[in-house]
C-alpha atoms as a PDB file:
ATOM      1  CA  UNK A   1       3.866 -24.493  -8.411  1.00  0.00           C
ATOM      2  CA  UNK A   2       5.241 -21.435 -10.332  1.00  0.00           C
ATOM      3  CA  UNK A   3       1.766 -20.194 -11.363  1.00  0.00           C
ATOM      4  CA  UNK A   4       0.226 -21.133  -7.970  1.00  0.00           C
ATOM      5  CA  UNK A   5       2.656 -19.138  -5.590  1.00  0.00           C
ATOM      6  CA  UNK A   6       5.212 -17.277  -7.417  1.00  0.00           C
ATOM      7  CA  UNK A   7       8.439 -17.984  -6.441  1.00  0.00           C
ATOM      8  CA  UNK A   8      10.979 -15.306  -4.928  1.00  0.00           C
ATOM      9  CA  UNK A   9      12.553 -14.586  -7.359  1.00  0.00           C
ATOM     10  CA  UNK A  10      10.195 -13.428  -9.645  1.00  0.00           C
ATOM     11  CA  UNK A  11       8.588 -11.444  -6.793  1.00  0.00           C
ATOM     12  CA  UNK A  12      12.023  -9.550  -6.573  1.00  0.00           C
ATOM     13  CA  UNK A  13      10.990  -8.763 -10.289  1.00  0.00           C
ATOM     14  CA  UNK A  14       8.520  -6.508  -9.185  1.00  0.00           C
ATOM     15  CA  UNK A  15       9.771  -4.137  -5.888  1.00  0.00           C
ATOM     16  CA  UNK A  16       7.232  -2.719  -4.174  1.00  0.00           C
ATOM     17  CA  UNK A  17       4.816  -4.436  -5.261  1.00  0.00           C
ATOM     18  CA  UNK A  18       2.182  -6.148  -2.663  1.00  0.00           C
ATOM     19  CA  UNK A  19       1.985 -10.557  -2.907  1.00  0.00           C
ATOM     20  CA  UNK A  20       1.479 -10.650   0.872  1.00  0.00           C
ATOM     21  CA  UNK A  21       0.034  -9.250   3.526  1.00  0.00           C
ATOM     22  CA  UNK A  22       1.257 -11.028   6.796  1.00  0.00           C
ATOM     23  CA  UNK A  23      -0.527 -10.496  10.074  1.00  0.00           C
ATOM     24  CA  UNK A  24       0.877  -9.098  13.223  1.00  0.00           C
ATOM     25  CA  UNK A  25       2.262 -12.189  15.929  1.00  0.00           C
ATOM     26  CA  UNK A  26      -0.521 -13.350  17.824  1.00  0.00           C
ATOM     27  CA  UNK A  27      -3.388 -11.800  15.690  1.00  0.00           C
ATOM     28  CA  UNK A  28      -3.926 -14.971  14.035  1.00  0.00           C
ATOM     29  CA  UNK A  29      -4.403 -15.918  10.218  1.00  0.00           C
ATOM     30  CA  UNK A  30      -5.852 -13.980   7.437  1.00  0.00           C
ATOM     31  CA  UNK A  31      -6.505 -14.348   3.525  1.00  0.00           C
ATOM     32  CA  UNK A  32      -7.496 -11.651   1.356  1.00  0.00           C
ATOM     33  CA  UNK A  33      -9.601 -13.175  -1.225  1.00  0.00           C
ATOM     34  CA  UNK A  34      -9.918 -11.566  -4.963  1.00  0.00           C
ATOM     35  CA  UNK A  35     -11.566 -11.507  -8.362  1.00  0.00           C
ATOM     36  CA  UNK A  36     -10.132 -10.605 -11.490  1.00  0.00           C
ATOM     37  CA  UNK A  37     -11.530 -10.059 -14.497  1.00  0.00           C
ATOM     38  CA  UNK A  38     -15.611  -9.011 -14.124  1.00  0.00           C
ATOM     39  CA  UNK A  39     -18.101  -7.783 -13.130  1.00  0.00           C
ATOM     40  CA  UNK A  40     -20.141  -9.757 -15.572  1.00  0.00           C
ATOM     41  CA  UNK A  41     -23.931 -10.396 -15.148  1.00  0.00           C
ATOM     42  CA  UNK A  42     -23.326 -14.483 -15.560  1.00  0.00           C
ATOM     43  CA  UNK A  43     -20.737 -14.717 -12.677  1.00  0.00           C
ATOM     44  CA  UNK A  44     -20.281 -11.706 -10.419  1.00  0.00           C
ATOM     45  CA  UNK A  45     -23.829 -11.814  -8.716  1.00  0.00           C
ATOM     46  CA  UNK A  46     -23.606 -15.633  -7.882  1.00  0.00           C
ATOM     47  CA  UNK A  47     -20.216 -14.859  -6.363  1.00  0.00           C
ATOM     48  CA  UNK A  48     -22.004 -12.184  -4.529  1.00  0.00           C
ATOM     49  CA  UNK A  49     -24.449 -14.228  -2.800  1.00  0.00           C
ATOM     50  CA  UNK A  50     -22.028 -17.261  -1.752  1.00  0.00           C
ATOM     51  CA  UNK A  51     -19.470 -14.504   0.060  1.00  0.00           C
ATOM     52  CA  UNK A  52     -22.761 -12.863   1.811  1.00  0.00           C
ATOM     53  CA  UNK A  53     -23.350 -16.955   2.622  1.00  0.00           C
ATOM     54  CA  UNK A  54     -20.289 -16.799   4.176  1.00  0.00           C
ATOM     55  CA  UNK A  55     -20.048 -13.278   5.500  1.00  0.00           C
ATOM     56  CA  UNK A  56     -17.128 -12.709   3.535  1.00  0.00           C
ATOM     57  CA  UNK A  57     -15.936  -9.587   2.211  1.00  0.00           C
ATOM     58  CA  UNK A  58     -13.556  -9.958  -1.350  1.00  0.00           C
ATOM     59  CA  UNK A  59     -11.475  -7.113  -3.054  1.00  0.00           C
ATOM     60  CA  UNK A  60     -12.792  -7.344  -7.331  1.00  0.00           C
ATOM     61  CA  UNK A  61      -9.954  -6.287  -9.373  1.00  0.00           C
ATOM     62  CA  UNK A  62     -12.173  -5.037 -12.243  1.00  0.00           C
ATOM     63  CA  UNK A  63     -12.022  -4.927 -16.346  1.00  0.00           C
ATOM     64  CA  UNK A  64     -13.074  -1.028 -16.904  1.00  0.00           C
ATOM     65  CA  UNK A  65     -14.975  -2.447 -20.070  1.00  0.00           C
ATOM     66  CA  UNK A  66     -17.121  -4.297 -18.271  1.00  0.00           C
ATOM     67  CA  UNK A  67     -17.735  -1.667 -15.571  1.00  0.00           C
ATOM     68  CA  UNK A  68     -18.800   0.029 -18.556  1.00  0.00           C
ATOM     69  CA  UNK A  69     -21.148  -2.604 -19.914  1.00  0.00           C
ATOM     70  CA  UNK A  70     -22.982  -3.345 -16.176  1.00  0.00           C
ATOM     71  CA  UNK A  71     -22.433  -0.517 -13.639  1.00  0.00           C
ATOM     72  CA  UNK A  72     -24.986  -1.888 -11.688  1.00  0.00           C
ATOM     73  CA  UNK A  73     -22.833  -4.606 -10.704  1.00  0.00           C
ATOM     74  CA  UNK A  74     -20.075  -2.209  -9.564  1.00  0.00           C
ATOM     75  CA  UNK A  75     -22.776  -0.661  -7.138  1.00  0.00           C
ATOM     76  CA  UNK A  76     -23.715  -3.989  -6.294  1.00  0.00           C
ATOM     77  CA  UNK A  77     -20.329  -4.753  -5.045  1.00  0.00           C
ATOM     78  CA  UNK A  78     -20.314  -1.579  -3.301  1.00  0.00           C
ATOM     79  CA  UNK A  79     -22.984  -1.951  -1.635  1.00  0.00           C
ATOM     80  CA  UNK A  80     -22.526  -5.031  -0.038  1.00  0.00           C
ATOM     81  CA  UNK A  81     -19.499  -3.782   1.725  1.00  0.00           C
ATOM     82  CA  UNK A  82     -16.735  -5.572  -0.704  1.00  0.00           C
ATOM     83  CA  UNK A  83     -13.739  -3.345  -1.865  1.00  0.00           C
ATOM     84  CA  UNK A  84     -12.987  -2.208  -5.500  1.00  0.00           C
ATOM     85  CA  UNK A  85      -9.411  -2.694  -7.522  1.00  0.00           C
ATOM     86  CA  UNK A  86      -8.483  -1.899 -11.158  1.00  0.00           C
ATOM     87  CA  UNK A  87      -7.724  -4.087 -13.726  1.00  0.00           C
ATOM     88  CA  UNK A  88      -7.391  -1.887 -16.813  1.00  0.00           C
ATOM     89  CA  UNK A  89      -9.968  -0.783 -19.120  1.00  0.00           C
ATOM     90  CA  UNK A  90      -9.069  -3.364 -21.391  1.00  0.00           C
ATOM     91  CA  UNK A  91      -7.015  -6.464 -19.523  1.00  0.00           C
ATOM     92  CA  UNK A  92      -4.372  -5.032 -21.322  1.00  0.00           C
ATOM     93  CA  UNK A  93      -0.810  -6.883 -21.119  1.00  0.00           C
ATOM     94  CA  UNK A  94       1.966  -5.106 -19.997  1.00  0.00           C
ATOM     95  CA  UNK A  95       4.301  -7.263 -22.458  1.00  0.00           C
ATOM     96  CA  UNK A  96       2.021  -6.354 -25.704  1.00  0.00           C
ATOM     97  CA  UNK A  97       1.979  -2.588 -24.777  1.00  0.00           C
ATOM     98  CA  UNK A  98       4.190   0.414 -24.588  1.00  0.00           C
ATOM     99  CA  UNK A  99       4.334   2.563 -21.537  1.00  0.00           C
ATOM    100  CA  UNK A 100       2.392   5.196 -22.599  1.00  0.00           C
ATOM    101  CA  UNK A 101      -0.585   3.471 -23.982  1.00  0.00           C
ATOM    102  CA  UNK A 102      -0.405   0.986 -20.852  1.00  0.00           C
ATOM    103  CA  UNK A 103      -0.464   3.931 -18.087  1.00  0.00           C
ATOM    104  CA  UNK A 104      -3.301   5.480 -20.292  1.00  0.00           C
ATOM    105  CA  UNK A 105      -5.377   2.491 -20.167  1.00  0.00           C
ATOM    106  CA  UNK A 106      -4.802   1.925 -16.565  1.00  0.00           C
ATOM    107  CA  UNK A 107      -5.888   5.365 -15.883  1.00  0.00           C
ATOM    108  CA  UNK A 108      -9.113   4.963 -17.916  1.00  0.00           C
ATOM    109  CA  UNK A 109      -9.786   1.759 -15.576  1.00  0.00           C
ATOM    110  CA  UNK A 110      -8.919   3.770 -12.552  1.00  0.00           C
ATOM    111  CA  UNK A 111     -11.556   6.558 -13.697  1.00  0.00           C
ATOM    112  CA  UNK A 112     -14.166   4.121 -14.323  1.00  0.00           C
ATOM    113  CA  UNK A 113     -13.331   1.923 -10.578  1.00  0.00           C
ATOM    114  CA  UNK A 114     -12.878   4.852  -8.796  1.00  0.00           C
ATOM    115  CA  UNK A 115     -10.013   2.634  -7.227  1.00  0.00           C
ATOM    116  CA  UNK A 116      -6.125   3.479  -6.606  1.00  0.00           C
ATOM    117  CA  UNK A 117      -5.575  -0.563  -5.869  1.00  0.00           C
ATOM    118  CA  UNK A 118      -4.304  -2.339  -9.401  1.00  0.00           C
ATOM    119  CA  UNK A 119      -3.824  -5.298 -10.258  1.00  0.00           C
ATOM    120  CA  UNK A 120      -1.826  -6.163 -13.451  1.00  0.00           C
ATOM    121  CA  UNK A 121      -3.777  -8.334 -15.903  1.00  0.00           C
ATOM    122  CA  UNK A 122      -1.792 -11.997 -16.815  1.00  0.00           C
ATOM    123  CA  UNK A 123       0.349 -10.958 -13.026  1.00  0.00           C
ATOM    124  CA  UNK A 124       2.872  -9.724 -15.669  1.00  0.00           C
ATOM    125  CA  UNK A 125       4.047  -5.891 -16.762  1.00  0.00           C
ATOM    126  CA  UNK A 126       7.586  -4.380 -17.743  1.00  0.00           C
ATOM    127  CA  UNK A 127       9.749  -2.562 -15.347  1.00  0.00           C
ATOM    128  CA  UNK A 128       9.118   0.735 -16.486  1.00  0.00           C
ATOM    129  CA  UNK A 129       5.440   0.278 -16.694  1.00  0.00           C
ATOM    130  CA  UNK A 130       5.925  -0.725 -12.520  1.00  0.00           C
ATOM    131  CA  UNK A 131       8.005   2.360 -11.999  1.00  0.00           C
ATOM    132  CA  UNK A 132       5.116   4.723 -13.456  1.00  0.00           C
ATOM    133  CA  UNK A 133       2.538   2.916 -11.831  1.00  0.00           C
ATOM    134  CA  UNK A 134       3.621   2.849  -8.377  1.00  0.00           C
ATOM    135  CA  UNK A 135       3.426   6.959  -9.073  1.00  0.00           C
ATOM    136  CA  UNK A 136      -0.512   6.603  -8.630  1.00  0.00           C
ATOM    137  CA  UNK A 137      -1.332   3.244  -7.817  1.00  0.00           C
ATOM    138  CA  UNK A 138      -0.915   0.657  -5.053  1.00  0.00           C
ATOM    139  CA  UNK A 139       0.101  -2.644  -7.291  1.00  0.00           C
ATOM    140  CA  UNK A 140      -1.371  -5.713  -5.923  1.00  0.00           C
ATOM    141  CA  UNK A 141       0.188  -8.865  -7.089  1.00  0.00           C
ATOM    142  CA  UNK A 142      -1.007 -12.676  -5.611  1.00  0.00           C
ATOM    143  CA  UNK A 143       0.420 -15.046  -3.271  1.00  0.00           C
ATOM    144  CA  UNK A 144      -1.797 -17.714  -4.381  1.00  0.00           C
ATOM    145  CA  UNK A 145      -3.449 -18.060  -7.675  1.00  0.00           C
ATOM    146  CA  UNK A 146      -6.133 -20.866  -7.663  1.00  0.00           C
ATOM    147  CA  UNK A 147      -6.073 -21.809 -11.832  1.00  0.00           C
ATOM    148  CA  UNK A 148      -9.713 -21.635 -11.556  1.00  0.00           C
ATOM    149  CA  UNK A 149      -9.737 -20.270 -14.762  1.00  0.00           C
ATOM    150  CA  UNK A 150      -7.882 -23.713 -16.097  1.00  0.00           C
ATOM    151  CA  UNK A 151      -9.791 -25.954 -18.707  1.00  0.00           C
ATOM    152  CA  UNK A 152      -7.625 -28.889 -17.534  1.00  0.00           C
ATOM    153  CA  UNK A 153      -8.045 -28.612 -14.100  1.00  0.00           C
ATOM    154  CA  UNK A 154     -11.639 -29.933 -12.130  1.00  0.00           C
ATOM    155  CA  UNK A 155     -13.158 -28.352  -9.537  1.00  0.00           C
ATOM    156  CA  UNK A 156     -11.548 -30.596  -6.902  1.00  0.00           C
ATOM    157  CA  UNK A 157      -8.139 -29.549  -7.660  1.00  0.00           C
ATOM    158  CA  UNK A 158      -8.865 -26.161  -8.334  1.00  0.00           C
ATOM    159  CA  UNK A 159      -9.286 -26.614  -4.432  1.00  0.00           C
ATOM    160  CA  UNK A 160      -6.320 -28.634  -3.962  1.00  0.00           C
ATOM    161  CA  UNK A 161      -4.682 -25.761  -5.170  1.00  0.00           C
ATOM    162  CA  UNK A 162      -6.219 -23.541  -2.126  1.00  0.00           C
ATOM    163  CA  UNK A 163      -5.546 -26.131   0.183  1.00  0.00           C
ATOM    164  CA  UNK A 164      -1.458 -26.909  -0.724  1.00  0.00           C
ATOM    165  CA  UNK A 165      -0.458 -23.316  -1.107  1.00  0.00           C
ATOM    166  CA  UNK A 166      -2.666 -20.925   1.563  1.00  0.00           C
ATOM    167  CA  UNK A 167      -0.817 -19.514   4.526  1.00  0.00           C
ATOM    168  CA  UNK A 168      -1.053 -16.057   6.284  1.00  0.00           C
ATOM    169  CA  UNK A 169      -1.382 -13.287   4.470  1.00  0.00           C
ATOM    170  CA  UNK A 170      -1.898 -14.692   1.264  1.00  0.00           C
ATOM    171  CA  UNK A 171      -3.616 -12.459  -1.645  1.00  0.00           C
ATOM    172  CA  UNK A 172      -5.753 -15.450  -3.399  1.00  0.00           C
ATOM    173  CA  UNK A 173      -6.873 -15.430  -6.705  1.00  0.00           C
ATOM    174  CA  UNK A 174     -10.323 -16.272  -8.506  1.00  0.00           C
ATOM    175  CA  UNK A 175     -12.385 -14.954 -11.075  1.00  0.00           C
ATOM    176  CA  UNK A 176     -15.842 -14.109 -11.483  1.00  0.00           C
ATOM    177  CA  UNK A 177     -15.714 -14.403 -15.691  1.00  0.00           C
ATOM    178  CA  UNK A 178     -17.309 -16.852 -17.624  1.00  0.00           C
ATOM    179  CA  UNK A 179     -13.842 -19.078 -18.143  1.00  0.00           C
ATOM    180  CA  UNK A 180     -13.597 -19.594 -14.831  1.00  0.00           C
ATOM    181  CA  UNK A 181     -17.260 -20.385 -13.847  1.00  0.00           C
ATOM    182  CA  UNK A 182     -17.439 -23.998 -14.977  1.00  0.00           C
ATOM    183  CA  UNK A 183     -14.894 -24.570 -11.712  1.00  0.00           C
ATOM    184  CA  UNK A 184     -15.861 -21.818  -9.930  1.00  0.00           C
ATOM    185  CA  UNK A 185     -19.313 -22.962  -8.927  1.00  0.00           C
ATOM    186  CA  UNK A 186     -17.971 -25.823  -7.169  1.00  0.00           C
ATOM    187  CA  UNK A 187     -14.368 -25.113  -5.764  1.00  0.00           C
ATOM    188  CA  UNK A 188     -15.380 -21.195  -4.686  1.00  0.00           C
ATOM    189  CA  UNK A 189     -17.998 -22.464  -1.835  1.00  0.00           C
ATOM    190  CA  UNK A 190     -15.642 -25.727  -0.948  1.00  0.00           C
ATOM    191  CA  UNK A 191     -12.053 -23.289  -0.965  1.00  0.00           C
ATOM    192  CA  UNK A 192     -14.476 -20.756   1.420  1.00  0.00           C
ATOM    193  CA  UNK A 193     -15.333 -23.600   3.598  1.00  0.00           C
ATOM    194  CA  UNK A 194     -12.071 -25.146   3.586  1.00  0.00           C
ATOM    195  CA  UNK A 195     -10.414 -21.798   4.781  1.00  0.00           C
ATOM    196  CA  UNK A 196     -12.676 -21.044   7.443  1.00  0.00           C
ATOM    197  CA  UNK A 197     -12.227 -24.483   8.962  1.00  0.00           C
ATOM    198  CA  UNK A 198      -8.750 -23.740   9.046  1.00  0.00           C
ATOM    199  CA  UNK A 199      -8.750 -20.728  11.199  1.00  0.00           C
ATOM    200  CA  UNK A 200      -8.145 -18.006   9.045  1.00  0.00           C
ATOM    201  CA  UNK A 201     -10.086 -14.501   8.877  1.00  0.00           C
ATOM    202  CA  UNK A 202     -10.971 -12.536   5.699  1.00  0.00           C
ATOM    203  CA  UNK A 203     -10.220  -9.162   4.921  1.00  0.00           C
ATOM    204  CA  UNK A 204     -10.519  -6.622   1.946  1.00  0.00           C
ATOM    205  CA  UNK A 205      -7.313  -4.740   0.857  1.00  0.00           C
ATOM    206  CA  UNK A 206      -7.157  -1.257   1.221  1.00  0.00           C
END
């Protein structure tokens, strides 16, 4: 349950920082659905065409490397009306990285996203690298990650996961990279279906 909602105190780790975006009384339930990690030829069209299934707009928290590599697929995004984060140029971790070199990386991903939403790669980064951060960026953090990405979880529970810890306003967490896709073929259309059955709306972050 730690890795699947973070607890509060670990979200006190991080002030300022958004896990949760609840909705107004009486405006009903949302979910903000998100990819880390791509866009990669392999994953990030397929996950395209099940959210257009859907009529689902997503927020892709983005490696600048591979934005590099295919941006074609960052127009692609675009252009079907899904927003844009940053996710470093290199899914650098904050722990493994001094401030300097981790504020110049983000920047390089920022350049290359043209976004001022960021997401930390591994959910983790020091104090200080927060602090400078929060100077340019809007940190997003996760109220739900799905362990999609998990060799020793199936599809099914990858979707248990969605279904146990989902509420209003949660940020949810997938990934359209090639670790994930074994699971993510399966539990991405069911967790969509799932949600929508329950009531809730979908919308971007901003």
């Amino acid at each position: 349950m730690f890795i699947e909602r973070p607890p509060r105190w670990f979200r006190a780790l991080f002030p300022g920082a958004v896990f949760r975006v609840k909705s107004e009384k009486g405006t009903g339930k949302r979910v903000f659905i998100t990819f880390d990690d791509g866009p990669i030829p392999e994953a990030t069209p397929w996950v395209l065409d099940v959210l257009d299934e859907f009529g689902i707009k997503a927020t892709f928290f983005m490696v600048g490397q591979n934005v590099e590599r295919h941006p074609e697929l960052l127009e692609e995004v675009r252009r079907r009306g899904h927003a844009v984060g940053n996710h470093t140029l290199h899914h650098i971790q904050g722990a493994s990285a001094t401030t300097m070199r981790y504020m110049r990386d983000a920047a390089e991903g920022a350049e290359l996203t043209g976004s001022i939403l960021f997401r930390p790669p591994h959910g983790w980064l020091r104090p200080r690298q927060l602090m400078a951060l929060k100077k340019h960026y809007k940190v997003i953090m996760y109220d739900l990650v799905t362990r999609d990405y998990s060799k020793h979880l199936t599809a099914p529970e990858v979707v248990e996961n969605v279904k146990r810890f989902a509420r209003d306003g949660s940020i949810i967490v997938f990934h359209d990279s090639l670790k994930s896709l074994p699971r993510l073929k399966d539990s991405l259309p069911a967790s969509l279906e799932w949600l929508k059955g329950e009531g809730y709306r979908f919308e971007t972050l901003s």
